[in-house]
Every structure is written in C-alpha cells, then in structure tokens.
Protein backbone atom coordinates (compact mmCIF):
# COMPACT_ATOMS: atom_id res chain seq x y z
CA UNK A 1 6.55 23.16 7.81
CA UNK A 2 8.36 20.18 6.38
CA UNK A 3 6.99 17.20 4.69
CA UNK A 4 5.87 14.54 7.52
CA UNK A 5 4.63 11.54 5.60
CA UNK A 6 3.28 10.13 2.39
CA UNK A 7 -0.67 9.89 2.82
CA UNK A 8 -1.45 7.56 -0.63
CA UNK A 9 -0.51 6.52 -4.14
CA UNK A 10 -2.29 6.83 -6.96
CA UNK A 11 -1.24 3.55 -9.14
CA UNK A 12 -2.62 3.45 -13.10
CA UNK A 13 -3.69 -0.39 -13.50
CA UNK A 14 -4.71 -2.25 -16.44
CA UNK A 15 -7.53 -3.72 -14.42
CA UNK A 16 -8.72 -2.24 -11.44
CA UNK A 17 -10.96 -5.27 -9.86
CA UNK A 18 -7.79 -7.83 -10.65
CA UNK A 19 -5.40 -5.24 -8.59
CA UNK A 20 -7.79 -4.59 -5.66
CA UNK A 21 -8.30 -8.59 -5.20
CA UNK A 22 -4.40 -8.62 -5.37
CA UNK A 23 -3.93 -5.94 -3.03
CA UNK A 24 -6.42 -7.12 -0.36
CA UNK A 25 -4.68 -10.89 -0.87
CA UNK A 26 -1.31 -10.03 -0.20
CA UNK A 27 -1.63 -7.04 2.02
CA UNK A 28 -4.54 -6.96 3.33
CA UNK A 29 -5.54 -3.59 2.25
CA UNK A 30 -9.34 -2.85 1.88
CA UNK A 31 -11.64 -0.86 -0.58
CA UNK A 32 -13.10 1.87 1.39
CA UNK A 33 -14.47 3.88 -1.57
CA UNK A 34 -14.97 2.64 -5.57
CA UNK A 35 -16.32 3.92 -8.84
CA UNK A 36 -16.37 2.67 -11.80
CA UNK A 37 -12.47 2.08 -13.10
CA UNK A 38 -11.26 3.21 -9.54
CA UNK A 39 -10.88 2.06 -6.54
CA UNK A 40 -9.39 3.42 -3.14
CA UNK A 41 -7.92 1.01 -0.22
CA UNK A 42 -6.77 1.06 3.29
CA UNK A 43 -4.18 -0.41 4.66
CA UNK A 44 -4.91 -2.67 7.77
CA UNK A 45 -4.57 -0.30 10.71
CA UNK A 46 -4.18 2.97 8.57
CA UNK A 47 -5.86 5.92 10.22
CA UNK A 48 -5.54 7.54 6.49
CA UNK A 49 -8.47 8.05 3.87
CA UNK A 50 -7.50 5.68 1.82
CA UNK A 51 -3.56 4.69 0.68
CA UNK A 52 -3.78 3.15 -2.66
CA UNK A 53 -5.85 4.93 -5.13
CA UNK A 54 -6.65 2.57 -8.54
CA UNK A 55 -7.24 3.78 -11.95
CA UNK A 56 -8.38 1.73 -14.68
CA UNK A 57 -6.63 2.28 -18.32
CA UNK A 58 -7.35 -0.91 -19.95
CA UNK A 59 -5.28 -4.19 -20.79
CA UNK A 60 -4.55 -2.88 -23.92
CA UNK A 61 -2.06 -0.82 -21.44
CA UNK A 62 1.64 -1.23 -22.30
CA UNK A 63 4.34 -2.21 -20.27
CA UNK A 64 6.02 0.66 -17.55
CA UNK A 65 9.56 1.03 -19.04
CA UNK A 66 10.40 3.58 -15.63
CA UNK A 67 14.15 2.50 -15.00
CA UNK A 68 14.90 0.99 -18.56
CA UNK A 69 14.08 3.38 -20.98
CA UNK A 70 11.88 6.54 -19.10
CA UNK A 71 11.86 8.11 -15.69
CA UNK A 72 9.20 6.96 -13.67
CA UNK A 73 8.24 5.49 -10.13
CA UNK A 74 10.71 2.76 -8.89
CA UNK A 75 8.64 1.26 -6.32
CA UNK A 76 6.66 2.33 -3.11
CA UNK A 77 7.67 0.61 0.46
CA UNK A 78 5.03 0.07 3.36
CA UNK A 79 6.35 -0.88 6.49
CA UNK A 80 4.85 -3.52 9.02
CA UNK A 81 5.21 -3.73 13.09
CA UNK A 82 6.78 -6.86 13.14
CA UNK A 83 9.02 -9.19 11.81
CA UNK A 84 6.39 -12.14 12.29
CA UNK A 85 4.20 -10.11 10.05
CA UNK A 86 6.89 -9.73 7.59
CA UNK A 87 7.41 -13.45 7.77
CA UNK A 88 3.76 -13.85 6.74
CA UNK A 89 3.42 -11.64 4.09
CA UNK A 90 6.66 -13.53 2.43
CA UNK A 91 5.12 -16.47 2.72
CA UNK A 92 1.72 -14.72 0.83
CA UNK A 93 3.75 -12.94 -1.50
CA UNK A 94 5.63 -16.42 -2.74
CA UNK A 95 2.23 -18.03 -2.53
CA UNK A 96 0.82 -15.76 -5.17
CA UNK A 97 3.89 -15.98 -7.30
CA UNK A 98 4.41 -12.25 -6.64
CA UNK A 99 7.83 -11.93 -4.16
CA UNK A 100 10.72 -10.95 -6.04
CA UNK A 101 13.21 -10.47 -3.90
CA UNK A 102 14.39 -10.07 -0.09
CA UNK A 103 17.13 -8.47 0.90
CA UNK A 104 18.65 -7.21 4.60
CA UNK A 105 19.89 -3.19 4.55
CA UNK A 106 20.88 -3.77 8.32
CA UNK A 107 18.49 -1.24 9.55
CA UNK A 108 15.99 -2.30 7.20
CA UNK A 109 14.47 -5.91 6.36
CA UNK A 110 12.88 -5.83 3.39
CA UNK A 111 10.55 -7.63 0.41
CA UNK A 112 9.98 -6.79 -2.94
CA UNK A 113 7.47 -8.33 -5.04
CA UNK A 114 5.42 -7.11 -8.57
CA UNK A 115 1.63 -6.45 -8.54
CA UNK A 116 -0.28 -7.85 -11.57
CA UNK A 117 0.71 -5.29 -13.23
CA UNK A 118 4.28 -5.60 -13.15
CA UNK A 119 4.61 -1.94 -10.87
CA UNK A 120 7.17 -3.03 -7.83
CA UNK A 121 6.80 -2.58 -4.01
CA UNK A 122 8.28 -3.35 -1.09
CA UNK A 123 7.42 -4.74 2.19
CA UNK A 124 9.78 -3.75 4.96
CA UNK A 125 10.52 -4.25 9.15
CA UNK A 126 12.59 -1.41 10.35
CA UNK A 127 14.88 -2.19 13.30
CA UNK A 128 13.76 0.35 15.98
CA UNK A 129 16.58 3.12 17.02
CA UNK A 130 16.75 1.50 20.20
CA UNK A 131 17.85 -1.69 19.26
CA UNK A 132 20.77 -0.17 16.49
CA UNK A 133 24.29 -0.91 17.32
CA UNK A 134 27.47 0.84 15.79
CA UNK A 135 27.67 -3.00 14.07
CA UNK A 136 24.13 -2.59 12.42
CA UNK A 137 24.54 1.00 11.36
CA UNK A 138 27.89 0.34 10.25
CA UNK A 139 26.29 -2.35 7.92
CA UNK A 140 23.75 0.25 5.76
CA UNK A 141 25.69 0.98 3.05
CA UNK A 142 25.66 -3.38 2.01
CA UNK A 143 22.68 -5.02 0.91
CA UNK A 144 22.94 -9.10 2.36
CA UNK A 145 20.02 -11.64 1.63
CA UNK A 146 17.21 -11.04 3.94
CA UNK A 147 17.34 -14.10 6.69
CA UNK A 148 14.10 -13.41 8.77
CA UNK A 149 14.67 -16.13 11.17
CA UNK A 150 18.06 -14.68 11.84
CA UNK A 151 17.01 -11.54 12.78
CA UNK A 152 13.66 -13.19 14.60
CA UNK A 153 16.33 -14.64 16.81
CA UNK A 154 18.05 -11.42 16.86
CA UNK A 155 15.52 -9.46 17.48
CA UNK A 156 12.05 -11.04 18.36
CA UNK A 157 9.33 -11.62 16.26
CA UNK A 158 6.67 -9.49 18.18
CA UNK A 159 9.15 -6.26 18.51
CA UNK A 160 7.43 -3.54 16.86
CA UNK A 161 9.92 -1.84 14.13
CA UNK A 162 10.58 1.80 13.94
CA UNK A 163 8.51 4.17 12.78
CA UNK A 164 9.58 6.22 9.32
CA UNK A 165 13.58 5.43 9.80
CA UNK A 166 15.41 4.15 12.12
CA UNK A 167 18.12 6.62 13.30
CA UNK A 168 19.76 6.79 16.69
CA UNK A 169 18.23 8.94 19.19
C-alpha cells in the first residue's frame, strides 16, 4: 500500500514556547498536548493527532546550514481551502516580519516565510483539477510572482483548492 499523506513534523526549536506562540499567530495551529521542552499542535481543521511536534534544544542552538553546507529539510508546505485564506495569512505572515517570499507555480500559489527559528515553510492554494487549463499546466515548469488578486479574479476567493496536487482527472 503506497504512501497516502504526511501525518506531522517533528521540528527541533531553540525555544519551544516562542515557536508554539509563533505557530498559533500565523497559522493558527493549536497545542493539543505539551511537556516540558515539547509541544504538539493542530492545524485548524486537521482531523490528525497533532501536525507539528516541538522539541526544545536550547538557544545556545546553532544555525541549520541544510542547503548551504549539509543535507537537511528544505521546508514543509501546508495547504489552505482558499485563496481568501491565503490572502490572510500573507497579510499575518508580513505582519510578523516572517513572509519571505510569494511566488505563482501556475497550479500552485504559494508563500514562504521563516519561523523564529530561521526553518522555512510554505503556505500554498492549489488550483483544483477542475479548473486547470492546457494554459495553466503548460505554465508549471516557470515560477512568476504570486499576484493573489489576479488569480482571486481568476478564480474566486471562496473556491476551495485541490486536495494533495492538482492533476487533471
């Protein structure tokens, strides 16, 4: 039986209290279970456990060098229903001097922002396999900046995105 999905991550954090404020701030996510140096968190709407485990190592913690100098963990990606939601969560992620970076993959709208910790994610509105054209999927294989009232227009800002990846039925 093949993979389906990822169920969590398990992030190391310099200091788990900072990071689970952060989290809940910018994404909304909420601690379902703690101890002390960890935390787990939900995602709004998540049927799942938890999807963000927390563990403590201390600000004394250096620096990930994953993609500079080691192998490592580029970033993880959660994906949200709509394109007004990814709207907001721009707006939250500037607000907290966190977003850093938006860009448009055609089937994929997405944000990328730093935690306190300086580990990367991204935010990301997929356009559902109904609404791809041969235009769209030509367009994967260039990244454009990410215009979300463009593709509000385009789209609507209450269509739910496509679950996983959008592909053509």
């Amino acid at each position: 039986m093949p993979v389906q999905r990822l169920n969590h991550a398990v992030l190391y954090v310099r200091d788990v209290e900072r990071s689970v404020t952060f989290y809940r701030e910018a994404l909304g996510f909420e601690a379902v279970m703690g101890m002390p140096g960890a935390a787990f968190l939900q995602a709004p709407g998540s049927t799942n456990d938890h999807d963000l485990g927390l563990f403590q190592i201390g600000e004394r913690a250096g620096q990930s060098t994953a993609g500079r100098s080691t192998v490592g963990l580029y970033h993880l990606a959660w994906e949200v229903d709509t394109l007004d939601e990814l709207e907001r969560i721009a707006a939250k992620l500037s607000e907290l001097g966190a977003l850093a970076g938006a860009s448009d993959h055609a089937t994929t709208k997405a944000l990328y922002a730093h935690d306190p910790d300086g580990l990367e994610f991204e935010v990301s509105w997929l356009v559902p396999a109904s609404l791809l054209t041969d235009e769209v999927l030509a367009a994967r294989t260039s990244i454009r900046p990410l215009d979300i009232a463009a593709d509000k227009e385009r789209y609507g800002g209450q269509t739910r995105g496509g679950v996983g990846v959008s592909i053509p039925a």
